[in-house]
PDB file of N, CA and C in Angstrom:
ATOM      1  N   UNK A   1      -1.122  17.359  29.414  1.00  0.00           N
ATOM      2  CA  UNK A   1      -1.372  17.127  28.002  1.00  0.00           C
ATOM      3  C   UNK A   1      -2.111  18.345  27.455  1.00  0.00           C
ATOM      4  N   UNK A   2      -1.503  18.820  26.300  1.00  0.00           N
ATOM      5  CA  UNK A   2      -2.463  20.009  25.559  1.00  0.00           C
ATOM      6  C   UNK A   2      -3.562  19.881  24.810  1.00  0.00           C
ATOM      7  N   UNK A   3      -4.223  20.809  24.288  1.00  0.00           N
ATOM      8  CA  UNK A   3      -5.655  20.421  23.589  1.00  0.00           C
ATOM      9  C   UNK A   3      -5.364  19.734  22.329  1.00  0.00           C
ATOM     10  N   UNK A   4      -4.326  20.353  21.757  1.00  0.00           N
ATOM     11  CA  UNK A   4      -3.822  19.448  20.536  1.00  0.00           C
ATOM     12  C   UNK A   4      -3.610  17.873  20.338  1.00  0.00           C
ATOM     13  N   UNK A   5      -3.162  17.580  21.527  1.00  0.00           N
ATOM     14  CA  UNK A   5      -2.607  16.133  21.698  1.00  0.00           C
ATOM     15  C   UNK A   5      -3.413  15.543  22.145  1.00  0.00           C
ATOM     16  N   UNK A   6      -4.516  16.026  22.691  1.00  0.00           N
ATOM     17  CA  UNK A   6      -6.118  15.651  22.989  1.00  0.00           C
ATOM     18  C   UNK A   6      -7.126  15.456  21.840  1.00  0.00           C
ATOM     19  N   UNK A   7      -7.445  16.658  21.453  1.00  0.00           N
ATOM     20  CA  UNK A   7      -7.734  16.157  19.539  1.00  0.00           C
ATOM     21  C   UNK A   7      -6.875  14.868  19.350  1.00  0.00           C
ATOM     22  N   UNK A   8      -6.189  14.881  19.116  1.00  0.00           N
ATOM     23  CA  UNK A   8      -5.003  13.779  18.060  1.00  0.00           C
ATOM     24  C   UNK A   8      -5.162  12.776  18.522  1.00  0.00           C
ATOM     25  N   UNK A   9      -5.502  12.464  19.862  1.00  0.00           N
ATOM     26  CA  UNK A   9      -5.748  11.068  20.383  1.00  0.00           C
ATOM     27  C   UNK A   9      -7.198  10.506  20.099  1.00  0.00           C
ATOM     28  N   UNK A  10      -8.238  11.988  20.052  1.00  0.00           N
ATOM     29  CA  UNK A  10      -9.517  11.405  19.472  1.00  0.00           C
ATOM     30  C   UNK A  10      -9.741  11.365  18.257  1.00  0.00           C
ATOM     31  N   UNK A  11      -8.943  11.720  17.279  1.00  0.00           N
ATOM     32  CA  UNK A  11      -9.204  11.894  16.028  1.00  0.00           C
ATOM     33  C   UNK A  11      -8.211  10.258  15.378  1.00  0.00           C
ATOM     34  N   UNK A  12      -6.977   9.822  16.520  1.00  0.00           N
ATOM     35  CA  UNK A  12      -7.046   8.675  16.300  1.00  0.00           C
ATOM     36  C   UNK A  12      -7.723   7.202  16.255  1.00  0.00           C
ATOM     37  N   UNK A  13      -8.362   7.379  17.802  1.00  0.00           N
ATOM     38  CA  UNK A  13      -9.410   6.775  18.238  1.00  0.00           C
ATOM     39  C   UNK A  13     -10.374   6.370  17.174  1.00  0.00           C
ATOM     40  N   UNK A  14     -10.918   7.760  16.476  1.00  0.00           N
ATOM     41  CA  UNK A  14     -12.436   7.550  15.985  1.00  0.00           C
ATOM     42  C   UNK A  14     -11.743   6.591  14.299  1.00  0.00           C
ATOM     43  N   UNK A  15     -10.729   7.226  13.707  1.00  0.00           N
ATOM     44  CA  UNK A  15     -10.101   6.656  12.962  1.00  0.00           C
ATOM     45  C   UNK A  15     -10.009   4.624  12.685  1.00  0.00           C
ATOM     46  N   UNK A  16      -9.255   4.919  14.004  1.00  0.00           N
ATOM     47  CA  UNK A  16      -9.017   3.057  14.808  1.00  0.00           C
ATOM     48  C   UNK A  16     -10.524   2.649  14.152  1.00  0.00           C
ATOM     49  N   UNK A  17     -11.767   3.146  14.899  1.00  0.00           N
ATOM     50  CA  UNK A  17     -12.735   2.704  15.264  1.00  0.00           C
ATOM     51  C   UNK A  17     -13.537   2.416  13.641  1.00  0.00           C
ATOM     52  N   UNK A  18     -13.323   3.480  13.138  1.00  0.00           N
ATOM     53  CA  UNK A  18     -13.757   3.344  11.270  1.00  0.00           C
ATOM     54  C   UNK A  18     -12.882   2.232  10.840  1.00  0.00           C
ATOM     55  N   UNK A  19     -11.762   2.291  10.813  1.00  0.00           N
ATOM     56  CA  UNK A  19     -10.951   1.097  10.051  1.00  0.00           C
ATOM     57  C   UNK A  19     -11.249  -0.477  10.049  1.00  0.00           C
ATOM     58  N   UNK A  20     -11.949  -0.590  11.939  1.00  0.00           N
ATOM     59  CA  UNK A  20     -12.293  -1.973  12.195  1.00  0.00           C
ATOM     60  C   UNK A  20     -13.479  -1.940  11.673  1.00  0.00           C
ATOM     61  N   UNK A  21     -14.240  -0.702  11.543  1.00  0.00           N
ATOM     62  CA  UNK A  21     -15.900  -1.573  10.981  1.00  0.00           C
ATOM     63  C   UNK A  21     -15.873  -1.415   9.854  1.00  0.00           C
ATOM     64  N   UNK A  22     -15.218  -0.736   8.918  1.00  0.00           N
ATOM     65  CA  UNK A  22     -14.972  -1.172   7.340  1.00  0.00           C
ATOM     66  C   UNK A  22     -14.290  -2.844   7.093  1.00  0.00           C
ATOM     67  N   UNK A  23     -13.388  -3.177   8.341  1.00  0.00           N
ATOM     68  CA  UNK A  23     -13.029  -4.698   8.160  1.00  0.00           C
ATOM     69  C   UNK A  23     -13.757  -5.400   8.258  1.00  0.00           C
ATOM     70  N   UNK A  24     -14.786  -5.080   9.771  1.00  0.00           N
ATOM     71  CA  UNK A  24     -15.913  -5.989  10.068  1.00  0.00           C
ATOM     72  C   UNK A  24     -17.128  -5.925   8.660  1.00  0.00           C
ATOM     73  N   UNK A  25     -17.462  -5.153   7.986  1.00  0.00           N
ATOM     74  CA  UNK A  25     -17.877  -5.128   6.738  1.00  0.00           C
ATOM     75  C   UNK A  25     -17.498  -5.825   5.298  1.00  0.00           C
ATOM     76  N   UNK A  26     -16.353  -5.810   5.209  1.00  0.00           N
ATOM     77  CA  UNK A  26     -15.419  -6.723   4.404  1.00  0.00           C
ATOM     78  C   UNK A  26     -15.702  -8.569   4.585  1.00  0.00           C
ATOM     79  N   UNK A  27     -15.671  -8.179   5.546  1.00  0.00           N
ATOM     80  CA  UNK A  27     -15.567  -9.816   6.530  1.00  0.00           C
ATOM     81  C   UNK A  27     -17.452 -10.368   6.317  1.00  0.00           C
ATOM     82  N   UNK A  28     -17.967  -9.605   6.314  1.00  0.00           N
ATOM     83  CA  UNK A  28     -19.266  -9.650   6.255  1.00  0.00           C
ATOM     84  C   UNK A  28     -19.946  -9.581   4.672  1.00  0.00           C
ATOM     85  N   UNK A  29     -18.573  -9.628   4.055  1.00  0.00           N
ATOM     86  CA  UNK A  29     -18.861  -9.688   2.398  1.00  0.00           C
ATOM     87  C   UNK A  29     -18.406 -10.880   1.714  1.00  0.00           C
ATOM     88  N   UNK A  30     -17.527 -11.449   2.789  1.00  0.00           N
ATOM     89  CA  UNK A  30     -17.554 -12.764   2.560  1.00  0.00           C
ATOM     90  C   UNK A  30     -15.549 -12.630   2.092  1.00  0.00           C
ATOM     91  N   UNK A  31     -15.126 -11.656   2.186  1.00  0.00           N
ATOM     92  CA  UNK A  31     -13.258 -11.191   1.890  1.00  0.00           C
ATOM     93  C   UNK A  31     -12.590 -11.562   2.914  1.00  0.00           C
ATOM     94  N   UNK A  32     -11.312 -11.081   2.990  1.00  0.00           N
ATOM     95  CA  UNK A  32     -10.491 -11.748   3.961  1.00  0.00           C
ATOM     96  C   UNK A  32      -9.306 -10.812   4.402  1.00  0.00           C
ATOM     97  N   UNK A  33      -9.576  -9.760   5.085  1.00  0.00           N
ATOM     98  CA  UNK A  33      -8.936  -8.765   5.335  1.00  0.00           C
ATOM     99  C   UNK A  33      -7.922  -8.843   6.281  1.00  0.00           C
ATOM    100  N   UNK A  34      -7.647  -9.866   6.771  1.00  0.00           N
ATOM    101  CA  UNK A  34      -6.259 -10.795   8.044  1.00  0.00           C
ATOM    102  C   UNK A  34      -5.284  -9.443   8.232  1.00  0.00           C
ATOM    103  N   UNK A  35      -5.041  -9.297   6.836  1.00  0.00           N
ATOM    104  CA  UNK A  35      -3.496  -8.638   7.235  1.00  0.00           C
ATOM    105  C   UNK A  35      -3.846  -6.920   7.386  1.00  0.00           C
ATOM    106  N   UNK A  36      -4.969  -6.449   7.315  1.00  0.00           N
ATOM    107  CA  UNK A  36      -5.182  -4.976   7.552  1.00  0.00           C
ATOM    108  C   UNK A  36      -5.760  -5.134   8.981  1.00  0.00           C
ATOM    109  N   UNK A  37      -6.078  -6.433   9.327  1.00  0.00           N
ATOM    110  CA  UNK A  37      -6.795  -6.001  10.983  1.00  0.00           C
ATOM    111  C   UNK A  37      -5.278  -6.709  11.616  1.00  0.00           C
ATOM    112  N   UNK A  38      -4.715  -7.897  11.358  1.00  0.00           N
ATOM    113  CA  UNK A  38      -3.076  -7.411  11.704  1.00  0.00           C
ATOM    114  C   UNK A  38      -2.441  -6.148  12.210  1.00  0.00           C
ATOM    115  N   UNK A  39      -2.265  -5.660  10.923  1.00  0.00           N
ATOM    116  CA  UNK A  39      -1.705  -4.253  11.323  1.00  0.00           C
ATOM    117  C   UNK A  39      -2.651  -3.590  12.163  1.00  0.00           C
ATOM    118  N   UNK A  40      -3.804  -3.399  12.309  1.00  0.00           N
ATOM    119  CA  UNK A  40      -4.297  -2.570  13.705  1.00  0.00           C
ATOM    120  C   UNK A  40      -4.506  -2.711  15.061  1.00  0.00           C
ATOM    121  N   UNK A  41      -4.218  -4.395  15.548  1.00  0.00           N
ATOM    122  CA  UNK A  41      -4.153  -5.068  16.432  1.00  0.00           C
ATOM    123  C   UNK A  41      -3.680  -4.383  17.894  1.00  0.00           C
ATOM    124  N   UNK A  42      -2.255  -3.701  17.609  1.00  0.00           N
ATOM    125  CA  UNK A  42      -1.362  -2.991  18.320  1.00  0.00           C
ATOM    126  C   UNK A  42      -2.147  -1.634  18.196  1.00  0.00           C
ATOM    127  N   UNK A  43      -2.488  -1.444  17.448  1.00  0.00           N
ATOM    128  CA  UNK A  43      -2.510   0.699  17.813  1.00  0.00           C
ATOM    129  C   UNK A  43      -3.546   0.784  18.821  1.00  0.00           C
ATOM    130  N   UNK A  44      -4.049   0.101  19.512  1.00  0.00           N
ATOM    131  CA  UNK A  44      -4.919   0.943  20.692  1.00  0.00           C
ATOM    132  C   UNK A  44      -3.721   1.262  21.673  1.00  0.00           C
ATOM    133  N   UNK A  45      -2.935   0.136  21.811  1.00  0.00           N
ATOM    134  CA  UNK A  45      -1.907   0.592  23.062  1.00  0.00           C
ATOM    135  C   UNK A  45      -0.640   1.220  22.514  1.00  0.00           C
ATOM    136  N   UNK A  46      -0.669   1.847  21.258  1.00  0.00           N
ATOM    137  CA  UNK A  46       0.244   2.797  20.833  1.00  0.00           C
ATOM    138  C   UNK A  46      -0.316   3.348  20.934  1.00  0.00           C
ATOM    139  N   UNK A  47      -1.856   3.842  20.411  1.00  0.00           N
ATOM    140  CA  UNK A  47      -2.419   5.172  21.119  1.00  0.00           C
ATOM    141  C   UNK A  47      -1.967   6.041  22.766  1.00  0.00           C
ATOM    142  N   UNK A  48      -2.333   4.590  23.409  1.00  0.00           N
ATOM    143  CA  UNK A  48      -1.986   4.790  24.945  1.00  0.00           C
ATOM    144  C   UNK A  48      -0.616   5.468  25.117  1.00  0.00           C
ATOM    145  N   UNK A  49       0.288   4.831  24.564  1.00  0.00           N
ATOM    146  CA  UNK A  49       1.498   4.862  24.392  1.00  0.00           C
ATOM    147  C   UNK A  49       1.818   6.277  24.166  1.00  0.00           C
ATOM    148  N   UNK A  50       1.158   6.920  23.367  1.00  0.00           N
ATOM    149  CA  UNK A  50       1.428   7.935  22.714  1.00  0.00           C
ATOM    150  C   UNK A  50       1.029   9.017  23.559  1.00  0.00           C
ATOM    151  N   UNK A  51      -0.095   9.027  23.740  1.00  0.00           N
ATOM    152  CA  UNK A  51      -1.289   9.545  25.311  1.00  0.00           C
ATOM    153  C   UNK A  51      -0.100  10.025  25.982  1.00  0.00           C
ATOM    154  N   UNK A  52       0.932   8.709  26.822  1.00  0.00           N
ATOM    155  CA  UNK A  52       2.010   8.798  27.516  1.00  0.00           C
ATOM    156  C   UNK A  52       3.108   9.998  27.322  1.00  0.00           C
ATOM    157  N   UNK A  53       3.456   9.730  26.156  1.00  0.00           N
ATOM    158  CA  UNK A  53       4.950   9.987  25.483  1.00  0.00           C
ATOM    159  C   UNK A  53       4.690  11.443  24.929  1.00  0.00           C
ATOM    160  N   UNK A  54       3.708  11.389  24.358  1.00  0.00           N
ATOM    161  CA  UNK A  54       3.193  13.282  23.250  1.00  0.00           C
ATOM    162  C   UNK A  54       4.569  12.816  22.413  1.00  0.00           C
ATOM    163  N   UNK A  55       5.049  12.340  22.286  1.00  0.00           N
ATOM    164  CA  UNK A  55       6.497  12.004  21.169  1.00  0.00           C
ATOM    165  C   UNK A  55       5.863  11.893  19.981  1.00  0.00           C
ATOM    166  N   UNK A  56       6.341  13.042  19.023  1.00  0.00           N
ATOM    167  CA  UNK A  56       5.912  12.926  17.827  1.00  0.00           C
ATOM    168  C   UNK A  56       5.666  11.695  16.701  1.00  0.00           C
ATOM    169  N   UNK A  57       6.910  11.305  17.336  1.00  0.00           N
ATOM    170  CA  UNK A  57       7.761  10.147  15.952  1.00  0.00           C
ATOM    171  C   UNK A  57       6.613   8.747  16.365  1.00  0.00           C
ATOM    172  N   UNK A  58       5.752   8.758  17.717  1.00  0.00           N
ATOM    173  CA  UNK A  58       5.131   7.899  18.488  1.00  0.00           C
ATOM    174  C   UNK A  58       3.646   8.043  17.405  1.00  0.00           C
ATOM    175  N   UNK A  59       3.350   9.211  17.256  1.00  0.00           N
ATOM    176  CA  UNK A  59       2.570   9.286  16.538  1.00  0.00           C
ATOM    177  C   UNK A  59       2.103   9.060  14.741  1.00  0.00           C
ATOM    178  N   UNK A  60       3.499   9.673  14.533  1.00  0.00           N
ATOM    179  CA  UNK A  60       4.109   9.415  12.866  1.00  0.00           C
ATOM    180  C   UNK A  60       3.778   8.162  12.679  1.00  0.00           C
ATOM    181  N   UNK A  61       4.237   6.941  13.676  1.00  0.00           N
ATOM    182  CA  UNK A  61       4.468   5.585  13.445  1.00  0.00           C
ATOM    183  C   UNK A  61       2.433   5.257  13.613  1.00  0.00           C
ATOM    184  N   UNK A  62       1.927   5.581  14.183  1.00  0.00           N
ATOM    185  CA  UNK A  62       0.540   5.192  14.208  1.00  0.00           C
ATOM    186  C   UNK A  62      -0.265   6.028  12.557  1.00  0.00           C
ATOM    187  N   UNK A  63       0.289   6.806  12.498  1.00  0.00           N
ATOM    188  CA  UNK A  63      -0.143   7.044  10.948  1.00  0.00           C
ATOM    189  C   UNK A  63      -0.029   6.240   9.950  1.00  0.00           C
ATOM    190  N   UNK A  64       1.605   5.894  10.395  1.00  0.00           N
ATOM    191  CA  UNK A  64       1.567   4.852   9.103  1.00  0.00           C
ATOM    192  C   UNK A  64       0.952   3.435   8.669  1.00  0.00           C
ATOM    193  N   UNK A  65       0.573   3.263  10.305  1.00  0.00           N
ATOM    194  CA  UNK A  65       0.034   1.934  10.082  1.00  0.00           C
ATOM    195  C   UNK A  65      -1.274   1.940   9.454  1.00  0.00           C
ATOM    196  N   UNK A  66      -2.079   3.227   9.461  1.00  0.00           N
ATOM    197  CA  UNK A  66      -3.155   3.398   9.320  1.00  0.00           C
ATOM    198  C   UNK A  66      -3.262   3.557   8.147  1.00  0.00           C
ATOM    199  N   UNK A  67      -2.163   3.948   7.317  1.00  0.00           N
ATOM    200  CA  UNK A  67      -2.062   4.137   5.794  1.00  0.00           C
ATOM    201  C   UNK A  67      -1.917   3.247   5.256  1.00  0.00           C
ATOM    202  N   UNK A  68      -0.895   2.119   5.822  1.00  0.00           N
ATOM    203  CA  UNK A  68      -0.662   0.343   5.296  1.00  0.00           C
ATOM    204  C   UNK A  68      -2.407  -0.154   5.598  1.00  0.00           C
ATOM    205  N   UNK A  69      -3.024  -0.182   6.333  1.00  0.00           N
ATOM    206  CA  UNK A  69      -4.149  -0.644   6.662  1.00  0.00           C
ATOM    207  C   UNK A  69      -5.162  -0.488   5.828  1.00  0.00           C
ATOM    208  N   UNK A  70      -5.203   1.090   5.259  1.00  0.00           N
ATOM    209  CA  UNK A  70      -5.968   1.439   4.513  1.00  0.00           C
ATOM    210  C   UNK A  70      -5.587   1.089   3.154  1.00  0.00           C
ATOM    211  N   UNK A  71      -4.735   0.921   2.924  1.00  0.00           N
ATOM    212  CA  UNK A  71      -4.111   0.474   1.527  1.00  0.00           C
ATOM    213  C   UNK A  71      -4.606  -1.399   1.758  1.00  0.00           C
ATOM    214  N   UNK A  72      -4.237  -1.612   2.590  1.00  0.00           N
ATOM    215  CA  UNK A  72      -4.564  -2.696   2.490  1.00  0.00           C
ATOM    216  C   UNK A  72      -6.287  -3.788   2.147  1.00  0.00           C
ATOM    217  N   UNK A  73      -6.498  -2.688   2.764  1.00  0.00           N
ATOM    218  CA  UNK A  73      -8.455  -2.552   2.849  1.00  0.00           C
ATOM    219  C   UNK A  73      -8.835  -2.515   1.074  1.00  0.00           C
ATOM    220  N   UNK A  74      -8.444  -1.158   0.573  1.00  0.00           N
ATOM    221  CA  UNK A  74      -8.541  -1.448  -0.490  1.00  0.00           C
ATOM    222  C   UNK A  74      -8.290  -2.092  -1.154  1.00  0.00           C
ATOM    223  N   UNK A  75      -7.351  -2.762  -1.055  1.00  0.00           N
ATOM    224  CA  UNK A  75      -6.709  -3.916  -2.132  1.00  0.00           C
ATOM    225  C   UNK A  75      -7.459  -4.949  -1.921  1.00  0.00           C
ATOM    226  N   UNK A  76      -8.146  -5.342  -0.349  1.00  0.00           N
ATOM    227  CA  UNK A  76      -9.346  -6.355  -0.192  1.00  0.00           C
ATOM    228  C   UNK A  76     -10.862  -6.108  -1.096  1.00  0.00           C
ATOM    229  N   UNK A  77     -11.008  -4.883  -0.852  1.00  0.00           N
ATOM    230  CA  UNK A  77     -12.150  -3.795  -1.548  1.00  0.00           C
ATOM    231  C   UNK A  77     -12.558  -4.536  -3.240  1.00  0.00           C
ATOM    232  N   UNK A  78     -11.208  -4.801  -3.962  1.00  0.00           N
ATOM    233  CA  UNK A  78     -11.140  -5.091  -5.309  1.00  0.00           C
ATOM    234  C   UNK A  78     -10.868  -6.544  -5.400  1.00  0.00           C
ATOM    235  N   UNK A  79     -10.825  -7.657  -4.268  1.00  0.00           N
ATOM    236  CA  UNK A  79     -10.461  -8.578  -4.772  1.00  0.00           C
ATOM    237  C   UNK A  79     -12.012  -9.392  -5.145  1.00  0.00           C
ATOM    238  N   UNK A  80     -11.910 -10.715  -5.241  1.00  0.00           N
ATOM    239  CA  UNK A  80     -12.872 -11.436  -5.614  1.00  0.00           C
ATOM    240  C   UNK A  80     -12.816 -12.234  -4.148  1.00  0.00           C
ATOM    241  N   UNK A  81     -14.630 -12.738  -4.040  1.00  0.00           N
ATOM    242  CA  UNK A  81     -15.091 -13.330  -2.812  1.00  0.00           C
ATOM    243  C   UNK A  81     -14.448 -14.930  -3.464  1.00  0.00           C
ATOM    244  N   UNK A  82     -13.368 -15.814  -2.619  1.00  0.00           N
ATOM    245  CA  UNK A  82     -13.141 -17.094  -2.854  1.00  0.00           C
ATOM    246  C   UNK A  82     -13.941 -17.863  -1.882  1.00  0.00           C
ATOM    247  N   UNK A  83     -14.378 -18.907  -2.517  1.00  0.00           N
ATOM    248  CA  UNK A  83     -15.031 -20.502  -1.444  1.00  0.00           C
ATOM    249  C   UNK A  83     -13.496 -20.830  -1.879  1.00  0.00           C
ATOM    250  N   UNK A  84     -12.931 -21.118  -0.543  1.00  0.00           N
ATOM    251  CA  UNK A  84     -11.767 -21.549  -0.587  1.00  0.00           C
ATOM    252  C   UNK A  84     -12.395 -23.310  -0.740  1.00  0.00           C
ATOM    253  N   UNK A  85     -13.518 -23.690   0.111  1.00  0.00           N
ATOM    254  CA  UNK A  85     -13.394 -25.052  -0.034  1.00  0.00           C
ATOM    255  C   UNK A  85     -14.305 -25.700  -0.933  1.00  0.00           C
ATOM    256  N   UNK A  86     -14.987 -24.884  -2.196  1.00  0.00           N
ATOM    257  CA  UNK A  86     -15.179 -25.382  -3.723  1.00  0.00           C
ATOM    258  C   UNK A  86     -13.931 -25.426  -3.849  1.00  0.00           C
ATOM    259  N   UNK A  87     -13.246 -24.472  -4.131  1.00  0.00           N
ATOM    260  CA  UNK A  87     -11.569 -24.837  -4.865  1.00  0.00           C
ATOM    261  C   UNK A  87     -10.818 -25.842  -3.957  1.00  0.00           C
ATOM    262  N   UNK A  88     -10.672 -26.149  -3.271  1.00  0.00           N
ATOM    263  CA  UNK A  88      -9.950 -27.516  -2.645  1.00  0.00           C
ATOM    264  C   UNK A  88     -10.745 -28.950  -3.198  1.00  0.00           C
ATOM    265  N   UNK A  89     -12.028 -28.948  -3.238  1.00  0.00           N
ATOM    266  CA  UNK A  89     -12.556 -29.642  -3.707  1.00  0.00           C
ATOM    267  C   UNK A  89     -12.732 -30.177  -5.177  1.00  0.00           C
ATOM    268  N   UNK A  90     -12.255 -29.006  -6.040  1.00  0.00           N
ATOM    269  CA  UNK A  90     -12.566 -28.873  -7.499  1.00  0.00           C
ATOM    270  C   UNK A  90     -11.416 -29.508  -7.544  1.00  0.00           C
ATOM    271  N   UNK A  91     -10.207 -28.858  -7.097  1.00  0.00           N
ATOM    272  CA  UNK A  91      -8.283 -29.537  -7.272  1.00  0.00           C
ATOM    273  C   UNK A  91      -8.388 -30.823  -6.842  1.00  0.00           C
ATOM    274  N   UNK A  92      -9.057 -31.421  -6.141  1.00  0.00           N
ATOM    275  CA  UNK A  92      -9.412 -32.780  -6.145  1.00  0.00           C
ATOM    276  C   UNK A  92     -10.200 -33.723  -6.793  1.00  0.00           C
ATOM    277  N   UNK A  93     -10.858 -33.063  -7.269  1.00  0.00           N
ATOM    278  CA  UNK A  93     -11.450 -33.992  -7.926  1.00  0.00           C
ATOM    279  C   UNK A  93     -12.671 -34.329  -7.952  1.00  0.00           C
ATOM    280  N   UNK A  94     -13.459 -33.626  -6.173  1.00  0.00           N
ATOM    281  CA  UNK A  94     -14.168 -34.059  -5.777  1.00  0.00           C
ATOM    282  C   UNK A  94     -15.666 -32.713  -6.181  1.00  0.00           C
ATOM    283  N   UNK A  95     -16.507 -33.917  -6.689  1.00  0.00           N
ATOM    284  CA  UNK A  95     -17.849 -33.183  -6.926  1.00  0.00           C
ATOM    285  C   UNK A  95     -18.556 -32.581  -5.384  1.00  0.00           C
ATOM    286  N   UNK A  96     -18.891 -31.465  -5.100  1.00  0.00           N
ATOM    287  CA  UNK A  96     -19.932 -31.039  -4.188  1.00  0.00           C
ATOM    288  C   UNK A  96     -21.351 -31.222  -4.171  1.00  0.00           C
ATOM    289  N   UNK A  97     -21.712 -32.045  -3.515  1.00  0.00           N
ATOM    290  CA  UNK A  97     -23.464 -31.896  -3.826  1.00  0.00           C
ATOM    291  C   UNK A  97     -23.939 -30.492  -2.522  1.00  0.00           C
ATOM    292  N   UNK A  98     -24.976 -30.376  -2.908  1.00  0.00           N
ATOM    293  CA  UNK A  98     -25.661 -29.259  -2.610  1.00  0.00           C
ATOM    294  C   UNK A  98     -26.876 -30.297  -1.755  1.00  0.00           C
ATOM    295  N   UNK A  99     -27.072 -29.247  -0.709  1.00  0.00           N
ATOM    296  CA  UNK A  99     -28.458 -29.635  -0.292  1.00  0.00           C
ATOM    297  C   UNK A  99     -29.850 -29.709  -0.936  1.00  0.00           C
ATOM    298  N   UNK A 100     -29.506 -29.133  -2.103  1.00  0.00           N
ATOM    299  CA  UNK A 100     -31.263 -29.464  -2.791  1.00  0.00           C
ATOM    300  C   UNK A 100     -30.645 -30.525  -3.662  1.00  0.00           C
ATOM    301  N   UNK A 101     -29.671 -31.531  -4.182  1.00  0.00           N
ATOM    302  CA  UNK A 101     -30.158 -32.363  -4.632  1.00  0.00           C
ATOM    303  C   UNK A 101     -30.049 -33.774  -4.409  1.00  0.00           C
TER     304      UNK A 101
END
């Protein structure tokens, strides 16, 4: 393996590694980022994969996911925090009491 394809595997790596703690952050904001940690699920062992192969097109394809991911992040970035179960509750009908009263 060359130094290039050595970079590229750590510069994926550290990448991978930013994407999940901007999710784990998201997630910690109370959003719901499912389908951007979806898409990253697989790329550690396409990394590997790639490690393997040095095949360009192996790599192309781990970019892109990282671009759907990141697109996706943002689009979480701008949404609004839902209580999914006030709104199930409200469509019913049903009042919530709160612990203070």
């Amino acid at each position: 393996m060359d130094e290039k394809t050595e970079t590229e595997i750590e510069n994926l790596t550290t990448t991978l590694a930013e994407l999940k703690e901007e999710i784990s952050r998201l997630r910690k904001q109370g959003k719901d980022p499912f389908v951007a940690d979806y898409l990253l699920r697989s790329v550690k062992s396409k990394i590997m994969y790639y490690k393997a192969s040095e095949d360009k097109e192996d790599l192309l394809k781990i970019k892109r996911i990282f671009e759907d991911a990141r697109k996706e992040i943002q689009h979480v970035k701008g949404s609004e925090v839902v209580d999914a179960k006030k709104e199930v509750y409200q469509k019913a009908g049903i009042k919530l009491v709160s612990a203070e009263e």
